[in-house]
PDB file of N, CA and C in Angstrom:
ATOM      1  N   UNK A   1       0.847  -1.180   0.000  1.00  0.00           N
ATOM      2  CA  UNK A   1       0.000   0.000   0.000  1.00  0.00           C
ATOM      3  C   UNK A   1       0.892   1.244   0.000  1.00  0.00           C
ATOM      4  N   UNK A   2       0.575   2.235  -0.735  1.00  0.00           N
ATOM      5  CA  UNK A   2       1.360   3.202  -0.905  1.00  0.00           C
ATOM      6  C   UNK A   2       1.248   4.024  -0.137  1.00  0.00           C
ATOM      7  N   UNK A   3       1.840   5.340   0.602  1.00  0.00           N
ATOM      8  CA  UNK A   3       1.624   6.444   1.456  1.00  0.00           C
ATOM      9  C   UNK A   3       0.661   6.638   1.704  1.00  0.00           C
ATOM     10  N   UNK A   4       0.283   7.214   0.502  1.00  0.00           N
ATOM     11  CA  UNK A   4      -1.159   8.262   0.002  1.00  0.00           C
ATOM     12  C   UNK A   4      -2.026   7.735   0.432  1.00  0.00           C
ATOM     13  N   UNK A   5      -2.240   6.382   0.430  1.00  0.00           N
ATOM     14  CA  UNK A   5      -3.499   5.474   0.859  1.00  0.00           C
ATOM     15  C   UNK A   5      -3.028   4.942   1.913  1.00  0.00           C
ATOM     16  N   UNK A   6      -2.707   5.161   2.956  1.00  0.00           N
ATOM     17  CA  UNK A   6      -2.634   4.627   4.093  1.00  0.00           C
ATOM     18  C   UNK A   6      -3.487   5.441   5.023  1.00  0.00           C
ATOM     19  N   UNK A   7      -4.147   4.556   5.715  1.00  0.00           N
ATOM     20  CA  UNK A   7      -5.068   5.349   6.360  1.00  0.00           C
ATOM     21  C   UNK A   7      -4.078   6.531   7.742  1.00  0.00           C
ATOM     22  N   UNK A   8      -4.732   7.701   7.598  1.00  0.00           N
ATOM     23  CA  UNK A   8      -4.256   8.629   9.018  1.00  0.00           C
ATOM     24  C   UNK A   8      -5.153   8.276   9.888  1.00  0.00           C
ATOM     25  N   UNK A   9      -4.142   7.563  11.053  1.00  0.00           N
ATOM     26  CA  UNK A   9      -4.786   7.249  12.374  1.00  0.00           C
ATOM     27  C   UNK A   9      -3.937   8.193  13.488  1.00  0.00           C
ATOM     28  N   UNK A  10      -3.817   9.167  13.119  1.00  0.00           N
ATOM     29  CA  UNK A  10      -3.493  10.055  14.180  1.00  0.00           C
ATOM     30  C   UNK A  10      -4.644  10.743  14.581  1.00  0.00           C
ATOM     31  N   UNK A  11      -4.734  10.973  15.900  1.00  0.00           N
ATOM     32  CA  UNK A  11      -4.977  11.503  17.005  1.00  0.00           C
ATOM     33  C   UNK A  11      -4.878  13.144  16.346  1.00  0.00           C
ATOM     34  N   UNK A  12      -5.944  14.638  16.222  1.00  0.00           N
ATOM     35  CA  UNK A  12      -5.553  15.380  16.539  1.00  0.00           C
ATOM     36  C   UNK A  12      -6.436  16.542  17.745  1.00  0.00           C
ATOM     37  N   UNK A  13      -5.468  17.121  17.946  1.00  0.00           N
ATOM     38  CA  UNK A  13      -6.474  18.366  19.180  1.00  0.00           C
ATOM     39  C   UNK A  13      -6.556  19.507  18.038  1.00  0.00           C
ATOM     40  N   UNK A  14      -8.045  20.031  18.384  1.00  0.00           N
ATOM     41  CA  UNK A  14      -8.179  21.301  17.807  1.00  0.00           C
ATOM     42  C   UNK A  14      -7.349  22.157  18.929  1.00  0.00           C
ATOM     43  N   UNK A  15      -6.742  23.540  17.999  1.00  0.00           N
ATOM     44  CA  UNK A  15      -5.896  24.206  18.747  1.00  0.00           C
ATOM     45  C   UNK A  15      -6.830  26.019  18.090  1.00  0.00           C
ATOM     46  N   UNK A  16      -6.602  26.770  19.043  1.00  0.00           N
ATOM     47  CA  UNK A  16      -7.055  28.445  18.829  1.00  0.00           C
ATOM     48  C   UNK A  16      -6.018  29.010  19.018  1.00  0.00           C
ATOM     49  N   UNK A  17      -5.889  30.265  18.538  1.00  0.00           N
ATOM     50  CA  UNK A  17      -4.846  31.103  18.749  1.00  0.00           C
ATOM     51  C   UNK A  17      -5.797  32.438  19.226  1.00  0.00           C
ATOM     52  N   UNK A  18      -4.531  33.479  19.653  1.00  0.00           N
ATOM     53  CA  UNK A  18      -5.197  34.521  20.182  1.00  0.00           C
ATOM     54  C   UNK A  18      -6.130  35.342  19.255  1.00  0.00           C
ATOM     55  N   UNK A  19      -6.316  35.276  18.083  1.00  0.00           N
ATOM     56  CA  UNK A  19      -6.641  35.705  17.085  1.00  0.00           C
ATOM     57  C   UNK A  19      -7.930  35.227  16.380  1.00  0.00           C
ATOM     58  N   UNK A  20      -8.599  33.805  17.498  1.00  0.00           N
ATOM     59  CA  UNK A  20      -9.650  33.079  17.007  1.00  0.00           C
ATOM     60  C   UNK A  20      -9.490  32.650  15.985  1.00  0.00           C
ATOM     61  N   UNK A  21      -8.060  32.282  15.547  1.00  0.00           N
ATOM     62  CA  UNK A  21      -8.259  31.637  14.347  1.00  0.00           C
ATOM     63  C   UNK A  21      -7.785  30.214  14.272  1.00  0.00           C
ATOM     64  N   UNK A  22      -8.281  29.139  13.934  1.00  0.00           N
ATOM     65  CA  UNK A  22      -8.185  27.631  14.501  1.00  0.00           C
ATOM     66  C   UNK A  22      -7.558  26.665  13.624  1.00  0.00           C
ATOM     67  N   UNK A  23      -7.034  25.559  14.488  1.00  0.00           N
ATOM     68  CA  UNK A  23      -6.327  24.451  13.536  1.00  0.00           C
ATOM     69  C   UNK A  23      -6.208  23.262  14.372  1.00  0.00           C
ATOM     70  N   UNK A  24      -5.823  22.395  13.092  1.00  0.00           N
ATOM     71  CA  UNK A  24      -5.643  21.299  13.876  1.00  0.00           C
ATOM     72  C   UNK A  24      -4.268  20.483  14.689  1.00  0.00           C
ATOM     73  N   UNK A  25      -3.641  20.205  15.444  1.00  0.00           N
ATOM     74  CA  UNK A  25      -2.144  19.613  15.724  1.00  0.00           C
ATOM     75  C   UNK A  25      -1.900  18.091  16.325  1.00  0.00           C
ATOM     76  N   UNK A  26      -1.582  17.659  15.906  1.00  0.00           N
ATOM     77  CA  UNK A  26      -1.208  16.010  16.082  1.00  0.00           C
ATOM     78  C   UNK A  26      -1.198  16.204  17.869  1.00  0.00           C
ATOM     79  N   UNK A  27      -1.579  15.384  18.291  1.00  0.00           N
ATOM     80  CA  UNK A  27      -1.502  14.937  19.693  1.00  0.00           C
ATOM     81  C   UNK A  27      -0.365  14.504  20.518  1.00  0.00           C
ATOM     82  N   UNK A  28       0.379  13.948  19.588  1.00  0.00           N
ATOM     83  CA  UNK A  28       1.798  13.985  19.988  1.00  0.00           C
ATOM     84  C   UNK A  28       2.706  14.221  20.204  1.00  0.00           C
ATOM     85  N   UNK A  29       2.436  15.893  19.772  1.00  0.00           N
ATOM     86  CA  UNK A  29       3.096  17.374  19.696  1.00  0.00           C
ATOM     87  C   UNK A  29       2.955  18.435  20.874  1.00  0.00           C
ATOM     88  N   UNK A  30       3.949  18.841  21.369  1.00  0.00           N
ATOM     89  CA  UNK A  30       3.448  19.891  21.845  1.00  0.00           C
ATOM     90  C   UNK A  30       2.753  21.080  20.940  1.00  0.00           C
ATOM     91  N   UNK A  31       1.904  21.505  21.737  1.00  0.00           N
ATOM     92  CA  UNK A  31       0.815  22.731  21.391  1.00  0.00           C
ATOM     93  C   UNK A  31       1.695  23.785  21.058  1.00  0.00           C
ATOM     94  N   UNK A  32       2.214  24.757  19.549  1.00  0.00           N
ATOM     95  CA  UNK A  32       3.286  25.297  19.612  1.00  0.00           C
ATOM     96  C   UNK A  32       2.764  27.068  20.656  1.00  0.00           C
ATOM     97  N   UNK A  33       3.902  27.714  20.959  1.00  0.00           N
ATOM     98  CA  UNK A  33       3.142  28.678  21.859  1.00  0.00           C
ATOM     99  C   UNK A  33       2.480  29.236  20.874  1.00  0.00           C
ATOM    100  N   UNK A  34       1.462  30.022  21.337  1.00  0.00           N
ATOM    101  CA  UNK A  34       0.115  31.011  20.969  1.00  0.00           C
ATOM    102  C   UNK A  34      -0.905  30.563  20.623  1.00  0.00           C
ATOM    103  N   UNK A  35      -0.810  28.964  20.718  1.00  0.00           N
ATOM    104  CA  UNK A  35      -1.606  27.975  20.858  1.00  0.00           C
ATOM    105  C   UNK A  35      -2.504  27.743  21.648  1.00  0.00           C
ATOM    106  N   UNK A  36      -3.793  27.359  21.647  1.00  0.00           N
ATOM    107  CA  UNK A  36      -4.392  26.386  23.082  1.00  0.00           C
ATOM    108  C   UNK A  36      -4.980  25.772  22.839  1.00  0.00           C
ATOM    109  N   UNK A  37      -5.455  24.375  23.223  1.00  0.00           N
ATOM    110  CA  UNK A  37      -6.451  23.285  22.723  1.00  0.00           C
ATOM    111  C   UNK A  37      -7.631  23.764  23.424  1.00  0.00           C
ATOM    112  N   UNK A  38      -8.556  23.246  23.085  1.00  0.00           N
ATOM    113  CA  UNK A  38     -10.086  23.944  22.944  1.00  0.00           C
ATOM    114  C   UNK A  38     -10.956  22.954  23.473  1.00  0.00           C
ATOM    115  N   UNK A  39     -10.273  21.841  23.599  1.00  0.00           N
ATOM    116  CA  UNK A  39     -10.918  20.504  24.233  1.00  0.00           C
ATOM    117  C   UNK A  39     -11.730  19.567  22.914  1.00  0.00           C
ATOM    118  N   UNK A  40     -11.514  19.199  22.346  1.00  0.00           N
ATOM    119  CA  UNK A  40     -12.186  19.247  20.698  1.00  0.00           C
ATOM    120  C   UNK A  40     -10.667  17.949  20.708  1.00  0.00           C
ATOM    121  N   UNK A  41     -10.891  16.804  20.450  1.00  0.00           N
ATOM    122  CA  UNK A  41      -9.642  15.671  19.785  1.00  0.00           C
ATOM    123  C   UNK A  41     -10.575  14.728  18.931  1.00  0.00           C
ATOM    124  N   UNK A  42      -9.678  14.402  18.209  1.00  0.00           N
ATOM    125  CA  UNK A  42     -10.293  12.590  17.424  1.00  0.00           C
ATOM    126  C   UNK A  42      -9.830  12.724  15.729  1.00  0.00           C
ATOM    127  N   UNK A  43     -10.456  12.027  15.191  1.00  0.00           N
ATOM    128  CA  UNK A  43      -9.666  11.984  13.709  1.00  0.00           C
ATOM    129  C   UNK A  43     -10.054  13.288  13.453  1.00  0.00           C
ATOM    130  N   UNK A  44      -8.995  13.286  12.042  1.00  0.00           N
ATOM    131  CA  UNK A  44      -8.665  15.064  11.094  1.00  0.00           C
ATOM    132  C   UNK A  44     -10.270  15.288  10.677  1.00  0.00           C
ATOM    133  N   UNK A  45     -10.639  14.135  10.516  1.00  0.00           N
ATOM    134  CA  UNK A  45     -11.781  14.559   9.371  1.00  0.00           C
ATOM    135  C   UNK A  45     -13.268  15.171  11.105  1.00  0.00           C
ATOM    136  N   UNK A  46     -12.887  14.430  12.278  1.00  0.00           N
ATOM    137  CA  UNK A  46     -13.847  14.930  12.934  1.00  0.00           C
ATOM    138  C   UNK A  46     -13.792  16.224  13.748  1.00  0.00           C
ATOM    139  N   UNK A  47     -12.473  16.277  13.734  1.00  0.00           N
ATOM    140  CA  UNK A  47     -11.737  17.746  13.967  1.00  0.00           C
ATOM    141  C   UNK A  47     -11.966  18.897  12.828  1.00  0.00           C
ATOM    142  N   UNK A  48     -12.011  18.237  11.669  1.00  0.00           N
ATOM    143  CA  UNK A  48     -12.087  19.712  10.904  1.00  0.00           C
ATOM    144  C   UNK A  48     -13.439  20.092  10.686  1.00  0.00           C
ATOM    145  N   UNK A  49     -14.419  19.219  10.797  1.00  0.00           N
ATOM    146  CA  UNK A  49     -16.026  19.239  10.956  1.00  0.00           C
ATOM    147  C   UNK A  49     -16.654  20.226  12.011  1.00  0.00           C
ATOM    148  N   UNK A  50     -15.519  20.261  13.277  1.00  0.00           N
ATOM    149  CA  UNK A  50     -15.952  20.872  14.716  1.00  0.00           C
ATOM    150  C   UNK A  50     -15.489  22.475  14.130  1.00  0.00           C
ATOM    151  N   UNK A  51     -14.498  22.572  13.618  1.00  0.00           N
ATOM    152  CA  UNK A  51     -13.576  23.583  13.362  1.00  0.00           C
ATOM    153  C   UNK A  51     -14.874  24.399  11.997  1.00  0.00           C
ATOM    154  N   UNK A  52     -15.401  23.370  11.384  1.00  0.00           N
ATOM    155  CA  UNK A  52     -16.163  24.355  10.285  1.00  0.00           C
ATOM    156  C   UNK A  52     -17.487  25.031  11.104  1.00  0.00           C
ATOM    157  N   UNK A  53     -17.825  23.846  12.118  1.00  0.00           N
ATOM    158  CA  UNK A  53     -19.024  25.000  12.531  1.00  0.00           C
ATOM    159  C   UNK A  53     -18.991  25.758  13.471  1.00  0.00           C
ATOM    160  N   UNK A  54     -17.405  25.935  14.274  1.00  0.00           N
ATOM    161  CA  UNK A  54     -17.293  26.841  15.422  1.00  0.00           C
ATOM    162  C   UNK A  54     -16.490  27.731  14.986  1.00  0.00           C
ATOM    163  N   UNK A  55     -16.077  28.090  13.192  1.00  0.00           N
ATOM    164  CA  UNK A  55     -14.901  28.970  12.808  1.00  0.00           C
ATOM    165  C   UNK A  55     -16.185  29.617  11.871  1.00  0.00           C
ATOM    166  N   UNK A  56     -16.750  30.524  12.559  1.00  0.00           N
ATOM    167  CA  UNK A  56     -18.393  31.030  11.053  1.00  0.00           C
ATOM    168  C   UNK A  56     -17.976  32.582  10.889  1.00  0.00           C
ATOM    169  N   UNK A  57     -16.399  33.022  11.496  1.00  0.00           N
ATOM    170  CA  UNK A  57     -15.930  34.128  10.450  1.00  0.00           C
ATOM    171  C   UNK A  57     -14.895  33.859  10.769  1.00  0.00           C
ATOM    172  N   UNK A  58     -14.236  33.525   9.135  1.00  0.00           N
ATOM    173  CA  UNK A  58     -12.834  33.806   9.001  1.00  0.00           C
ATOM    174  C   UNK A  58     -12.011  34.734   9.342  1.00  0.00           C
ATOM    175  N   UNK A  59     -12.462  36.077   9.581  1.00  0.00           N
ATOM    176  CA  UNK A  59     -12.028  37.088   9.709  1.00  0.00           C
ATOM    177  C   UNK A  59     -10.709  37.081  11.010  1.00  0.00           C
ATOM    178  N   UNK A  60      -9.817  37.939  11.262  1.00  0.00           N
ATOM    179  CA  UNK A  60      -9.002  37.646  12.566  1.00  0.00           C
ATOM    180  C   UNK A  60      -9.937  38.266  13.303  1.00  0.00           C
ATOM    181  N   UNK A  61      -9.406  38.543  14.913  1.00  0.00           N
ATOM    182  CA  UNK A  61     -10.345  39.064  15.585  1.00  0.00           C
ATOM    183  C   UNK A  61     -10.074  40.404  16.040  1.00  0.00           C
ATOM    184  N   UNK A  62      -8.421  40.520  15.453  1.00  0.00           N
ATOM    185  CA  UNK A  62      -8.508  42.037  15.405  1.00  0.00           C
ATOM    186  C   UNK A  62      -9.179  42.882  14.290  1.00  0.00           C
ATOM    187  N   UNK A  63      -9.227  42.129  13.167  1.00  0.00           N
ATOM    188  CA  UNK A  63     -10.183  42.498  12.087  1.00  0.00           C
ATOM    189  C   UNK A  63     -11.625  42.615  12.257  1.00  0.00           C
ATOM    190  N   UNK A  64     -11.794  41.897  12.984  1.00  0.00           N
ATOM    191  CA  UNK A  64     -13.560  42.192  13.447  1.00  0.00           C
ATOM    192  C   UNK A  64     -13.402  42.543  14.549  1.00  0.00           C
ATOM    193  N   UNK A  65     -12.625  43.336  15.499  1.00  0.00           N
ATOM    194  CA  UNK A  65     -12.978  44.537  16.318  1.00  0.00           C
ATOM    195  C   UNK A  65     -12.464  45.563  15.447  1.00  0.00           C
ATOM    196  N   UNK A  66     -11.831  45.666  14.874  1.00  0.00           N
ATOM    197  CA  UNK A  66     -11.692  47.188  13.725  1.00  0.00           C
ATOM    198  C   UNK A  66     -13.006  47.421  12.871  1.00  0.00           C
ATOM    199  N   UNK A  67     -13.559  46.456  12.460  1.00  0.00           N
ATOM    200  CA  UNK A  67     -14.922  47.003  11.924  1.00  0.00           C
ATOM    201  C   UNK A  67     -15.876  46.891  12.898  1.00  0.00           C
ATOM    202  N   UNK A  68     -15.955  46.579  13.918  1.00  0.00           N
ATOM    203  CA  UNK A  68     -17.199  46.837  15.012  1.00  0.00           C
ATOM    204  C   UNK A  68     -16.816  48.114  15.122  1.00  0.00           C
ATOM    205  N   UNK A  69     -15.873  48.428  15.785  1.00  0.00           N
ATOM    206  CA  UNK A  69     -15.205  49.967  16.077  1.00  0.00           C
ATOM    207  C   UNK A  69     -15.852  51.217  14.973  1.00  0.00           C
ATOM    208  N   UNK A  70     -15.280  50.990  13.505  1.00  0.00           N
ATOM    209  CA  UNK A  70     -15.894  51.392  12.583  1.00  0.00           C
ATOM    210  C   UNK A  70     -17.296  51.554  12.554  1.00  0.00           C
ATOM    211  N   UNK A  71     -18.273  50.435  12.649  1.00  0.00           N
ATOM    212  CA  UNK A  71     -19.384  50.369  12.648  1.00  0.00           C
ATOM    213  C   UNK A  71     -19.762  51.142  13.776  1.00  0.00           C
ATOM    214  N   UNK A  72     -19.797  50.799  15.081  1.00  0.00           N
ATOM    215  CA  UNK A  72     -19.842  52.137  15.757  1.00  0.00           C
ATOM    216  C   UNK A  72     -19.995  53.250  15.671  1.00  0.00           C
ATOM    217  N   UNK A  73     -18.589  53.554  15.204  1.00  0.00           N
ATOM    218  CA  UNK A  73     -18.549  55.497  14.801  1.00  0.00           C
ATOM    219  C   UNK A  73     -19.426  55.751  14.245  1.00  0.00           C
ATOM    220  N   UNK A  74     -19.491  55.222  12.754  1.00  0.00           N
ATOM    221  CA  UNK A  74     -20.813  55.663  11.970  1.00  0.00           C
ATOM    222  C   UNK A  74     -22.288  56.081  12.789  1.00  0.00           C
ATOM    223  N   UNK A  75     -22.705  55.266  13.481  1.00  0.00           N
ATOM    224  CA  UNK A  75     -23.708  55.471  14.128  1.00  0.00           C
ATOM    225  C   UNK A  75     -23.822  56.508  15.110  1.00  0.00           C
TER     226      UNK A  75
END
């Protein structure tokens, strides 16, 4: 069986950064700093499922306090 088709049976933790912006990291790794796990583990594919419906703006989060801010003023 070749690479490509070998099944990934790794373990991963969803990880956040200060920035709300999310990923996934092997379990066997340390969490690199600016990191934090979110409590969220198990295969890539059930990790990135958690990650699509708890990530519903891409945006950073200093980017969406600069336009709240914005939005604000206007008003």
């Amino acid at each position: 069986m070749s690479r490509d088709k070998e099944e990934d049976r790794t373990t991963y933790e969803v990880v956040v950064n200060h920035e709300e912006q999310y990923s996934i990291w092997p379990d066997f790794k340390d969490i690199p700093d600016g990191w934090q796990a979110v409590g969220k583990s198990g295969n890539k594919e059930a990790c990135l499922a958690y990650i699509k419906e708890a990530w519903t703006d891409m945006r950073p989060l200093s980017l969406r306090r600069q336009g709240d801010a914005a939005e604000n003023a206007e008003r």
